[in-house]
C-alpha atoms as a PDB file:
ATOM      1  CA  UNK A   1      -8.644 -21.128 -34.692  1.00  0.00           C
ATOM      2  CA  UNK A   2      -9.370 -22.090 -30.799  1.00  0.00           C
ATOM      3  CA  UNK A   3      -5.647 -22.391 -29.940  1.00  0.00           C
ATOM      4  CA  UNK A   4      -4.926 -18.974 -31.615  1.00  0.00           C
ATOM      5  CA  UNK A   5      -8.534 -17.590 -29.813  1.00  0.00           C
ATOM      6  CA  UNK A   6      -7.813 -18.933 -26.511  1.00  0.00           C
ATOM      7  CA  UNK A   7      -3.599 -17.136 -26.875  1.00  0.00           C
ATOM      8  CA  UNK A   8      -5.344 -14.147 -27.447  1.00  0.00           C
ATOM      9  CA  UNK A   9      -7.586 -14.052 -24.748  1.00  0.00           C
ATOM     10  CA  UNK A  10      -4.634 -15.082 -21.919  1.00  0.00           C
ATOM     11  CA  UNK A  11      -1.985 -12.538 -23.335  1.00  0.00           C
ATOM     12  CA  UNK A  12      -5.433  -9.987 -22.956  1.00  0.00           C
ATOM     13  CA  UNK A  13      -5.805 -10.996 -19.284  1.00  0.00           C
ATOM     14  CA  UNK A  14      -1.871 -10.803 -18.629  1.00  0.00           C
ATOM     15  CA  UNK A  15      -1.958  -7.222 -19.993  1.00  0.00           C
ATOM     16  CA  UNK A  16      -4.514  -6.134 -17.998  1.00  0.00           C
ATOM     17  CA  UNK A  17      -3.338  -7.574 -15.095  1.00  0.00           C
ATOM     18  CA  UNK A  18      -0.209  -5.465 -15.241  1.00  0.00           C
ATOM     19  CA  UNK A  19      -1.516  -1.889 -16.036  1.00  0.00           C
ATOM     20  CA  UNK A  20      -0.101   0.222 -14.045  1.00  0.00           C
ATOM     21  CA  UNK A  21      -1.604   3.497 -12.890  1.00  0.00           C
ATOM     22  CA  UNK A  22      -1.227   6.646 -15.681  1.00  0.00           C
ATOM     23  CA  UNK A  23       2.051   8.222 -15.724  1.00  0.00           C
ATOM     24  CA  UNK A  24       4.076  10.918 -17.576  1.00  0.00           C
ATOM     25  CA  UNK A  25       5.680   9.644 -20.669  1.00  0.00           C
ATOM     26  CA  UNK A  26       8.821  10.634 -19.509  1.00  0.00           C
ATOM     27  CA  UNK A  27       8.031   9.527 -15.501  1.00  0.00           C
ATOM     28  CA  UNK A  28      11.119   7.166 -14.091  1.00  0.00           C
ATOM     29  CA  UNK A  29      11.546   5.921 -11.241  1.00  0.00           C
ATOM     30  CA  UNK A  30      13.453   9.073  -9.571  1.00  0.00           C
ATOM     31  CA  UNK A  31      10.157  11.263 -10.215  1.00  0.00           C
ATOM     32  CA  UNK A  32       7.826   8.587  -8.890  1.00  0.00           C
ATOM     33  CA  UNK A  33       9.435   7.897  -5.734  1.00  0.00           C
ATOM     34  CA  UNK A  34      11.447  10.610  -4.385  1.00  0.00           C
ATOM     35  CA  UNK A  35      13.006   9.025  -1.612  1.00  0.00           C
ATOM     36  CA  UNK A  36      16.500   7.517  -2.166  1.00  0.00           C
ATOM     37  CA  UNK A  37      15.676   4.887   0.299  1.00  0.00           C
ATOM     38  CA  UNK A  38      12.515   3.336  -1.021  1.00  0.00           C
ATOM     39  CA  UNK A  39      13.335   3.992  -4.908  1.00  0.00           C
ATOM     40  CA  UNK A  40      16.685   2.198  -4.170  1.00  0.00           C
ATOM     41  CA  UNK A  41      14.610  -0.785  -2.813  1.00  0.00           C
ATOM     42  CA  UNK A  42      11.463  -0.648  -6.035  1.00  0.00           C
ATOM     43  CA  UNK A  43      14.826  -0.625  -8.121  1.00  0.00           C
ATOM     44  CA  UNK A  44      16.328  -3.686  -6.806  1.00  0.00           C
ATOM     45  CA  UNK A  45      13.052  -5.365  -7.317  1.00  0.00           C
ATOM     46  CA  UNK A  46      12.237  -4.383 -10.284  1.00  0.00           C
ATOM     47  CA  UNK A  47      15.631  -5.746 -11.859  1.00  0.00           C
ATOM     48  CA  UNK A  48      16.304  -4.970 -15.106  1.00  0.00           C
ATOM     49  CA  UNK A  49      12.931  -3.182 -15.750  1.00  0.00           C
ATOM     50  CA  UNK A  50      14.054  -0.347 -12.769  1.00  0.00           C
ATOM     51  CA  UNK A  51      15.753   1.909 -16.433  1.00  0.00           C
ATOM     52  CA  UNK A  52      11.828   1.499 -17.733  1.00  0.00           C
ATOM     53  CA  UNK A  53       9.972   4.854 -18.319  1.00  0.00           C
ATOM     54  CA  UNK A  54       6.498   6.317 -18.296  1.00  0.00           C
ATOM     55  CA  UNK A  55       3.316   3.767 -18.574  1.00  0.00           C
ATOM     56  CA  UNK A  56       6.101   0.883 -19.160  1.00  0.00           C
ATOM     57  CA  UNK A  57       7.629   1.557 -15.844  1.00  0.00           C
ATOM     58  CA  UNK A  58       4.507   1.794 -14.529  1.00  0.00           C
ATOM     59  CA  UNK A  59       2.963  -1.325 -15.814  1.00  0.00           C
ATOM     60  CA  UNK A  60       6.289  -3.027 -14.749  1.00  0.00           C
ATOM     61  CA  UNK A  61       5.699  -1.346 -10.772  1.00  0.00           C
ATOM     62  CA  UNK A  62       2.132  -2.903 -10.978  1.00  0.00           C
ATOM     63  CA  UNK A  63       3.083  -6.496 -11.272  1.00  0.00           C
ATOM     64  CA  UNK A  64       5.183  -6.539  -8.297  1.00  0.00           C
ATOM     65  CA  UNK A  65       3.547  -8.533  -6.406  1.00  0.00           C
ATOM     66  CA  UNK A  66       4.011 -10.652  -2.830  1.00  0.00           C
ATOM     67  CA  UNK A  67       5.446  -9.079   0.166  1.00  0.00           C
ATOM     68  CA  UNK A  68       6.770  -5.472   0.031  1.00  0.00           C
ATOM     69  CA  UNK A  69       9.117  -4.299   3.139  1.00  0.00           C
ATOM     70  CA  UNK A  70       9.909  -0.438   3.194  1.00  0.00           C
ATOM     71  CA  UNK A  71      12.088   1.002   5.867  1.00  0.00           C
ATOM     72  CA  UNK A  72      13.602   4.186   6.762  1.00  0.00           C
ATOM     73  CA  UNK A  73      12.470   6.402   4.187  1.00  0.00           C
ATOM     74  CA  UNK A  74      10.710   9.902   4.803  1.00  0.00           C
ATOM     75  CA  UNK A  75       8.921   9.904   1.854  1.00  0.00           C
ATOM     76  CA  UNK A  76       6.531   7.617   0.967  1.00  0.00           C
ATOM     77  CA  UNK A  77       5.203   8.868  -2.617  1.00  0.00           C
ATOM     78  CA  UNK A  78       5.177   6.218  -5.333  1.00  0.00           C
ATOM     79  CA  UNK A  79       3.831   3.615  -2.546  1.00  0.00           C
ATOM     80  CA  UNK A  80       0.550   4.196  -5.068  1.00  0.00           C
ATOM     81  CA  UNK A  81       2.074   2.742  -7.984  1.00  0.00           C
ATOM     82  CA  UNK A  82       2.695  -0.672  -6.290  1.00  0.00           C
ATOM     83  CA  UNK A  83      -1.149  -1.645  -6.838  1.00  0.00           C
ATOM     84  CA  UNK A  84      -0.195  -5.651  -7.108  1.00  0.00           C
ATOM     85  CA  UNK A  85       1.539  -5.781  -3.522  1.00  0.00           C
ATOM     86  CA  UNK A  86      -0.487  -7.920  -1.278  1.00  0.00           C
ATOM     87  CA  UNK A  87       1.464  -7.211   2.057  1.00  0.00           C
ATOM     88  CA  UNK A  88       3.058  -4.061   2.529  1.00  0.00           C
ATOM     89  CA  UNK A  89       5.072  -3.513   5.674  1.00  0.00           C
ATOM     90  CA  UNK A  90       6.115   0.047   6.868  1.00  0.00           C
ATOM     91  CA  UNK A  91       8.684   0.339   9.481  1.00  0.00           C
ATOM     92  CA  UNK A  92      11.298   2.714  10.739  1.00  0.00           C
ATOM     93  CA  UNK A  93      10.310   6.010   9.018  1.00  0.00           C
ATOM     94  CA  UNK A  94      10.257   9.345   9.601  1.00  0.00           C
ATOM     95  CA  UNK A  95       7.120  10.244   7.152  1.00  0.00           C
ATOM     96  CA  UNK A  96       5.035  12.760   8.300  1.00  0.00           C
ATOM     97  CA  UNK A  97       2.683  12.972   5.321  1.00  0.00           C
ATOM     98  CA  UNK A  98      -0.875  11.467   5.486  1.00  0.00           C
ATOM     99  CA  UNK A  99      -1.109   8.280   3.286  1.00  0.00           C
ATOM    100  CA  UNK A 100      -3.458   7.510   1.181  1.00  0.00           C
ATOM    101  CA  UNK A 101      -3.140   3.692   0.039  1.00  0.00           C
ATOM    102  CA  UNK A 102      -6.381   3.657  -1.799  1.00  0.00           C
ATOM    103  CA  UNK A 103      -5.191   2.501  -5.217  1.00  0.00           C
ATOM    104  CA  UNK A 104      -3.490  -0.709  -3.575  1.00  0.00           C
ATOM    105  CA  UNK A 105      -6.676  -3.110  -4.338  1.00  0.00           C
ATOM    106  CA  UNK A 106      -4.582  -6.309  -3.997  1.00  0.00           C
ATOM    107  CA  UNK A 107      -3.252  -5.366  -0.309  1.00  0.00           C
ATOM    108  CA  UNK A 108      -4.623  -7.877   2.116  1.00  0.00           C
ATOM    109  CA  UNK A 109      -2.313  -6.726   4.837  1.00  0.00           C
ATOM    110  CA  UNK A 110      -0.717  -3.381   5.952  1.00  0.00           C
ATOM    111  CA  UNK A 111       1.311  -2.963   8.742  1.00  0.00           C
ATOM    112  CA  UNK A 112       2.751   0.308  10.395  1.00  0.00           C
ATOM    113  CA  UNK A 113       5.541   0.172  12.613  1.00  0.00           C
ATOM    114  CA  UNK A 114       7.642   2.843  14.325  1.00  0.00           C
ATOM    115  CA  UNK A 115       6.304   5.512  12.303  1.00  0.00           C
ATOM    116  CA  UNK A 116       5.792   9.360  12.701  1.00  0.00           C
ATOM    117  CA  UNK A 117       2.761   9.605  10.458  1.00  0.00           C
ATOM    118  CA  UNK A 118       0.159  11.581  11.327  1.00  0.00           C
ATOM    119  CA  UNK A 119      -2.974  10.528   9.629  1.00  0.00           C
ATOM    120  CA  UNK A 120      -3.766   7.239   7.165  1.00  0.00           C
ATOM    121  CA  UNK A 121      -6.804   6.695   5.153  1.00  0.00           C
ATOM    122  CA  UNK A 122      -7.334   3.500   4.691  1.00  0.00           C
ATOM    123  CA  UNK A 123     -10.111   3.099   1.854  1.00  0.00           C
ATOM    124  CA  UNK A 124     -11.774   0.984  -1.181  1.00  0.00           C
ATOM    125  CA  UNK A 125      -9.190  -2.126  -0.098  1.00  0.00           C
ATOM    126  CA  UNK A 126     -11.363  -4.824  -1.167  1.00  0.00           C
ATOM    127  CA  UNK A 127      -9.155  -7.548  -0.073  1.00  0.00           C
ATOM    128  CA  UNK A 128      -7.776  -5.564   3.374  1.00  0.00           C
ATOM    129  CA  UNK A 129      -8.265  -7.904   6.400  1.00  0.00           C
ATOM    130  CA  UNK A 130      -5.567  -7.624   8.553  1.00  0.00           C
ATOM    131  CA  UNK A 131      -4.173  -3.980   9.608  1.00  0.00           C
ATOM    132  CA  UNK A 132      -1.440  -3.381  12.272  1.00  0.00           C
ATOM    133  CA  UNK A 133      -0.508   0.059  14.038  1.00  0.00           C
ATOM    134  CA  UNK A 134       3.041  -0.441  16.520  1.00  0.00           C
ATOM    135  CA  UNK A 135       4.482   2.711  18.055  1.00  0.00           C
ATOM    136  CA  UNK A 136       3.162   5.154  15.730  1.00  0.00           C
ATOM    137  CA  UNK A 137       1.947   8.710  16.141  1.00  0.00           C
ATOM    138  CA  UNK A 138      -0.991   8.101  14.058  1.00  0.00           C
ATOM    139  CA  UNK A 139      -3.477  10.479  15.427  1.00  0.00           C
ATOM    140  CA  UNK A 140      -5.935   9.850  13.043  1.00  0.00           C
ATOM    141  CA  UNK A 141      -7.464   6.913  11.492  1.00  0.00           C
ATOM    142  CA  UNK A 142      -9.813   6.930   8.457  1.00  0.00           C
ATOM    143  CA  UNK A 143     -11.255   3.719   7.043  1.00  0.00           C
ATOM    144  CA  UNK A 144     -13.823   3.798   4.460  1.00  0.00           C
ATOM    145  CA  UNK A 145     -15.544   0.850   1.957  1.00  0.00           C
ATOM    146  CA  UNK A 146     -14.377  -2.256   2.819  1.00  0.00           C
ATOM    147  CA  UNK A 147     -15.704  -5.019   2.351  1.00  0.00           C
ATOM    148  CA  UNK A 148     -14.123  -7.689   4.291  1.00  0.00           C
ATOM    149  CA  UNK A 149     -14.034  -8.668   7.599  1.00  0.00           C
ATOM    150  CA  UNK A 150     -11.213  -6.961   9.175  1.00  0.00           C
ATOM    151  CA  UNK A 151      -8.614  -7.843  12.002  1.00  0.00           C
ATOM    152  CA  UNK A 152      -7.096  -4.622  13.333  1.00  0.00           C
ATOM    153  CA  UNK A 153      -4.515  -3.929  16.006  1.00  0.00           C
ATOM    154  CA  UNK A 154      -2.939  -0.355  17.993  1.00  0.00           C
ATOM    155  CA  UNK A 155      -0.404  -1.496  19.542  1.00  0.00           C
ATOM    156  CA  UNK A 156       1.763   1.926  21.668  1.00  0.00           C
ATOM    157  CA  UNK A 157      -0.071   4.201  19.216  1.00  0.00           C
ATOM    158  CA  UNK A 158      -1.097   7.798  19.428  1.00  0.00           C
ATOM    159  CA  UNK A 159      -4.384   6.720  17.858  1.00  0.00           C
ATOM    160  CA  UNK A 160      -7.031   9.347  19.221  1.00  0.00           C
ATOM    161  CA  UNK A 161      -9.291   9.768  16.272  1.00  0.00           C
ATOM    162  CA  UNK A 162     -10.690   6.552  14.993  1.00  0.00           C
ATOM    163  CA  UNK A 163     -13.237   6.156  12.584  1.00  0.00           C
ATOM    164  CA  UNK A 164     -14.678   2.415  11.989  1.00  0.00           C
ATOM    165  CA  UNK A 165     -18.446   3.199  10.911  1.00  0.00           C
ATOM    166  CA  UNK A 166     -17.404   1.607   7.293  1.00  0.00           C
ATOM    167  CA  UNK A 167     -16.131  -1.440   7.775  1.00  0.00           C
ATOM    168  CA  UNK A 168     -18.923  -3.772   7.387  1.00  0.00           C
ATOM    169  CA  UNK A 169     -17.398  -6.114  10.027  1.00  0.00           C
ATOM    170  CA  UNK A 170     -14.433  -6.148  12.235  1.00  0.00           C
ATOM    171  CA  UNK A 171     -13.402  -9.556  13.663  1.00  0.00           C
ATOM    172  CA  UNK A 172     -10.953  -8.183  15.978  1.00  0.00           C
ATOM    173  CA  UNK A 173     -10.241  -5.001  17.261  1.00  0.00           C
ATOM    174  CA  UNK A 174      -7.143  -4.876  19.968  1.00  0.00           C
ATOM    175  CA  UNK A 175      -5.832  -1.137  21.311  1.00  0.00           C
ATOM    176  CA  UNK A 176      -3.351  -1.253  23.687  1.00  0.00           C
ATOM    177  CA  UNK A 177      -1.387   1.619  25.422  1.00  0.00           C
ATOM    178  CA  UNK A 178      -2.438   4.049  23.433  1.00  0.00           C
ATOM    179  CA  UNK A 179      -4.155   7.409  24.191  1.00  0.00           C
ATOM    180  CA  UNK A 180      -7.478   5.648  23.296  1.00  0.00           C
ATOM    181  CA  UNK A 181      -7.821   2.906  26.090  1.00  0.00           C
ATOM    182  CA  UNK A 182     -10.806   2.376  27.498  1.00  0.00           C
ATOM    183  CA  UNK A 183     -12.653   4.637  25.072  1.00  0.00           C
END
């Protein structure tokens, strides 16, 4: 009765660990990321799993896990539904949307590189300590409940508007040629 008890309990904890966020039942992985470049990239590490649908797609996009590199793409919705990526690396892209990477819990590091993004909120990332900006036109910079100690860098960034009252601590903060030296 233990064995079968303690089976139970780790195929429980498995489960969970993979639930992905809610998703149409009929949601693939053409409607959840719309650009070619980045599904084409989800799909080749995904596997066999990229023909899932709905929550099993889903729960399948959630245990990716490790380091995630994403380059040239334009559009960068479905990043949300990669909650179990630890380092995600953006480089190369021509996305002009804000991003939100709120959902990505697991991320402890997020770099930005060559990008034409505007704005990035950067929030409720409890495991978030190491965040790089490189020749970006990030104007504005939003973080918000985070818990850790965080390294950040702004490295030939258009940062002008940067907000840092909610980070509890920062152990390094480096801006360099950006519109925001000596500010």
């Amino acid at each position: 009765m233990k064995k079968i008890l303690t089976i139970a309990l780790l195929l429980i904890a498995i489960n969970a660990q993979g639930q992905g966020l809610p998703v149409a039942a009929n949601a693939t992985l053409a409607s959840l990321f719309p650009d070619e470049n980045l599904r084409r990239v989800v799909a080749e590490v995904l596997g066999p799993n990229a023909g899932l649908t709905g929550q099993r797609l889903s729960d399948a996009l959630a245990r990716i896990e490790g380091v995630f590199y994403i380059t040239n793409i334009s559009n960068a919705r479905g990043i949300e539904h990669l909650t179990g990526v630890a380092e995600l690396f953006i480089s190369d892209s021509n996305i002009t949307d804000d991003l939100n990477f709120n959902t990505l819990a697991n991320l402890t590091n997020l770099n930005i590189t060559q990008s034409k993004l505007a704005s990035v909120y950067v929030g409720n990332l409890p495991n978030l300590f190491w965040f790089v900006v490189r020749q970006s036109e990030i104007t504005n910079l939003h973080f918000d409940n985070l818990p850790v100690t965080l390294t950040v860098f702004f490295m030939q960034s258009e940062i002008t508007n940067l907000h840092l009252s909610n980070i509890r601590t920062i152990h390094h903060l480096r801006i360099s040629n950006s519109p925001s030296d000596g500010q």
